[in-house]
Each structure stands twice: as structure tokens, then as C-alpha cells.
Protein backbone atom coordinates (compact mmCIF):
# COMPACT_ATOMS: atom_id res chain seq x y z
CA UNK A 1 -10.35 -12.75 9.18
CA UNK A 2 -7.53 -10.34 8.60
CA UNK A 3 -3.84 -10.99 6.07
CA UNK A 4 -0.85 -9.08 5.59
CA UNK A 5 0.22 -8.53 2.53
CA UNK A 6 3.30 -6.86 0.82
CA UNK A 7 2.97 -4.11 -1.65
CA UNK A 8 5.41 -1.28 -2.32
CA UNK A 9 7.85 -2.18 -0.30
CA UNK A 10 5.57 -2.20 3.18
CA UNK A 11 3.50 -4.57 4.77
CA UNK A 12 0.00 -4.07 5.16
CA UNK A 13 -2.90 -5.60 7.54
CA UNK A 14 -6.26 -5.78 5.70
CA UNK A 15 -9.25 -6.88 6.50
CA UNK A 16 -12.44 -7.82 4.80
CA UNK A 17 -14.90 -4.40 3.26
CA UNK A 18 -11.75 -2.36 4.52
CA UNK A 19 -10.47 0.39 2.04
CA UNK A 20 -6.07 1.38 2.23
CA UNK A 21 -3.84 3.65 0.30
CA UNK A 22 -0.36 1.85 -0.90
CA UNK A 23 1.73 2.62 -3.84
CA UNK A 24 0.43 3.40 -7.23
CA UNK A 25 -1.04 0.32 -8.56
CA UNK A 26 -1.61 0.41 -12.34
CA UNK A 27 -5.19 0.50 -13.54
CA UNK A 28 -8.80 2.05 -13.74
CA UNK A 29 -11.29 3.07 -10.87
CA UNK A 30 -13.11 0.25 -10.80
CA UNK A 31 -10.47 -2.13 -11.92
CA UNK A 32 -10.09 -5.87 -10.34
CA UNK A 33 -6.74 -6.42 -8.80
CA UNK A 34 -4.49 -9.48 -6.82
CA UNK A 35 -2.46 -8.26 -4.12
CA UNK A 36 0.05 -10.64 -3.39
CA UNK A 37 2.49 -12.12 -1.75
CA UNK A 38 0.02 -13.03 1.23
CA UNK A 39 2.46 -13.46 4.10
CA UNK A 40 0.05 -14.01 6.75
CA UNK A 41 -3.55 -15.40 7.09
CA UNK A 42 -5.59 -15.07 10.61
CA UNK A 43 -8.99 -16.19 11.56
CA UNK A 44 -10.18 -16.61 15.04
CA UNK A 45 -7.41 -17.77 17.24
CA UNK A 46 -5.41 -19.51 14.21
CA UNK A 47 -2.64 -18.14 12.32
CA UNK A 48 -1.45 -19.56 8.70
CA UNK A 49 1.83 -18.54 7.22
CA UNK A 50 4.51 -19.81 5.27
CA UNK A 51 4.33 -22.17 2.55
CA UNK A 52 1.21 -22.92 2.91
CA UNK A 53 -0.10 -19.09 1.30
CA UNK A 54 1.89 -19.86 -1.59
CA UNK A 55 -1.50 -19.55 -3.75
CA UNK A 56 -3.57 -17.44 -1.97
CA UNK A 57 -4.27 -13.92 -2.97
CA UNK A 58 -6.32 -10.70 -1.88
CA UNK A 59 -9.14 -9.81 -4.06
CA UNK A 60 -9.40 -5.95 -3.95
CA UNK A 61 -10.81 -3.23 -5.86
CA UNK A 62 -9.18 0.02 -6.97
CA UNK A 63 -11.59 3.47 -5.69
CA UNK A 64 -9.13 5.68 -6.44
CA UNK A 65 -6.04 7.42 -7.08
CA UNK A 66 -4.47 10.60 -5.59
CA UNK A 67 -1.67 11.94 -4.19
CA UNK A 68 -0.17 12.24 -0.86
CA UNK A 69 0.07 15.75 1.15
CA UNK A 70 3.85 17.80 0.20
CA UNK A 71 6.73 17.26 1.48
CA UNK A 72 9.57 20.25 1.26
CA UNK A 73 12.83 19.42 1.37
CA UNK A 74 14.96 22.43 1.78
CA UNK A 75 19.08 22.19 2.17
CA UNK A 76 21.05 25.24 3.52
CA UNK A 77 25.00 26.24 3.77
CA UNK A 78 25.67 28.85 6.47
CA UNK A 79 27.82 31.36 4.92
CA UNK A 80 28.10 30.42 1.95
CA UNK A 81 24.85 31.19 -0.13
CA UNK A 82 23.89 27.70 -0.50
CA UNK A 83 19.63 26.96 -0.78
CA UNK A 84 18.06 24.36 -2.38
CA UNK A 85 14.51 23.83 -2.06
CA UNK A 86 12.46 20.43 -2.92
CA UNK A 87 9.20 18.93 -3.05
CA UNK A 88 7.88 15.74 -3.90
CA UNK A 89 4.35 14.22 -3.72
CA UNK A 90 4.03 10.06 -3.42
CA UNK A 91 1.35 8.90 -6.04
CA UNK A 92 -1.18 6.80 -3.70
CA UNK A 93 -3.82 4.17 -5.04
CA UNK A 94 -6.93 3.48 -2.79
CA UNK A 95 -8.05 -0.13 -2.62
CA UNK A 96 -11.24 -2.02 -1.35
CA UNK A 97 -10.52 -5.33 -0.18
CA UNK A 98 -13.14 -7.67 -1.43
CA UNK A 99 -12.19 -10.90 -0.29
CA UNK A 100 -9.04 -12.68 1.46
């Protein structure tokens, strides 16, 4: 059984026991939390989606929170002295998907 669910802007397939990084989610290690909106439900040749997922949610975990690898921006006028240089790091929130 596998859903896709929406969180931060993205949509993510998750399955059952399976452990993914989206957005920071406020909260503890160890905390309970509902993803939701559930936009899709599959089990073994049947699909479910719509209207009829307007209660469902996905049970889930949080294991842990970090942060994603650098990126560097850098900007650059030819001629005229111009450098800027950037970084940012996305926070990231690991989550174990209990149940669907």
C-alpha cells in the first residue's frame, strides 16, 4: 500500500516502515505527526483519490532534523567589480511513516 501526500510544497510517495526528508515540520524527535492532504491511496491494482481521502491521513513519526548539503550562489559583473557570494542551507525533517 503506498499514498502521496503533499507537504512543503512537493508531493511525496510513501510507503509503509519507509523513512523521507521534507520540509521542516515543527516538533520533537520522537513526536507523533498527520501528514495531510492525502491525494492518492494505492493498494494492489486499485487506486483511490479524490473526495473520497477527504479524512484520511498518514501517521508518521519524526527521527530527525538536519540540514541539507550548501548551496553557493555567487553573482558576477564583468568589468565592473561586481561579486556577490551566497549560501543557504534548507532545514530538512526526517519522518517514519507508521501507518497510511
Amino acid at each position: 500500500m503506498y499514498a502521496v501526500i503533499a507537504t512543503g510544497g512537493k508531493q511525496v510517495r510513501v510507503e509503509q516502515g519507509q523513512e523521507v526528508r521534507v520540509e521542516l515540520i515543527e516538533g520533537r524527535i520522537g513526536d507523533a505527526v498527520d501528514l495531510r492532504p492525502v491525494l492518492v491511496v494505492g493498494d494492489d491494482g486499485g487506486v483511490v483519490a479524490g473526495d473520497a481521502l477527504a479524512g484520511r491521513t498518514v501517521a508518521g513519526t519524526i527521527t530527525a532534523h538536519d540540514l541539507d548539503p550548501r548551496v553557493r550562489v555567487f553573482t558576477y559583473k564583468n568589468k565592473s567589480r561586481q561579486r556577490k557570494r551566497r549560501g543557504h542551507r534548507q532545514h530538512r525533517t526526517t519522518v517514519r511513516i507508521d501507518s497510511i
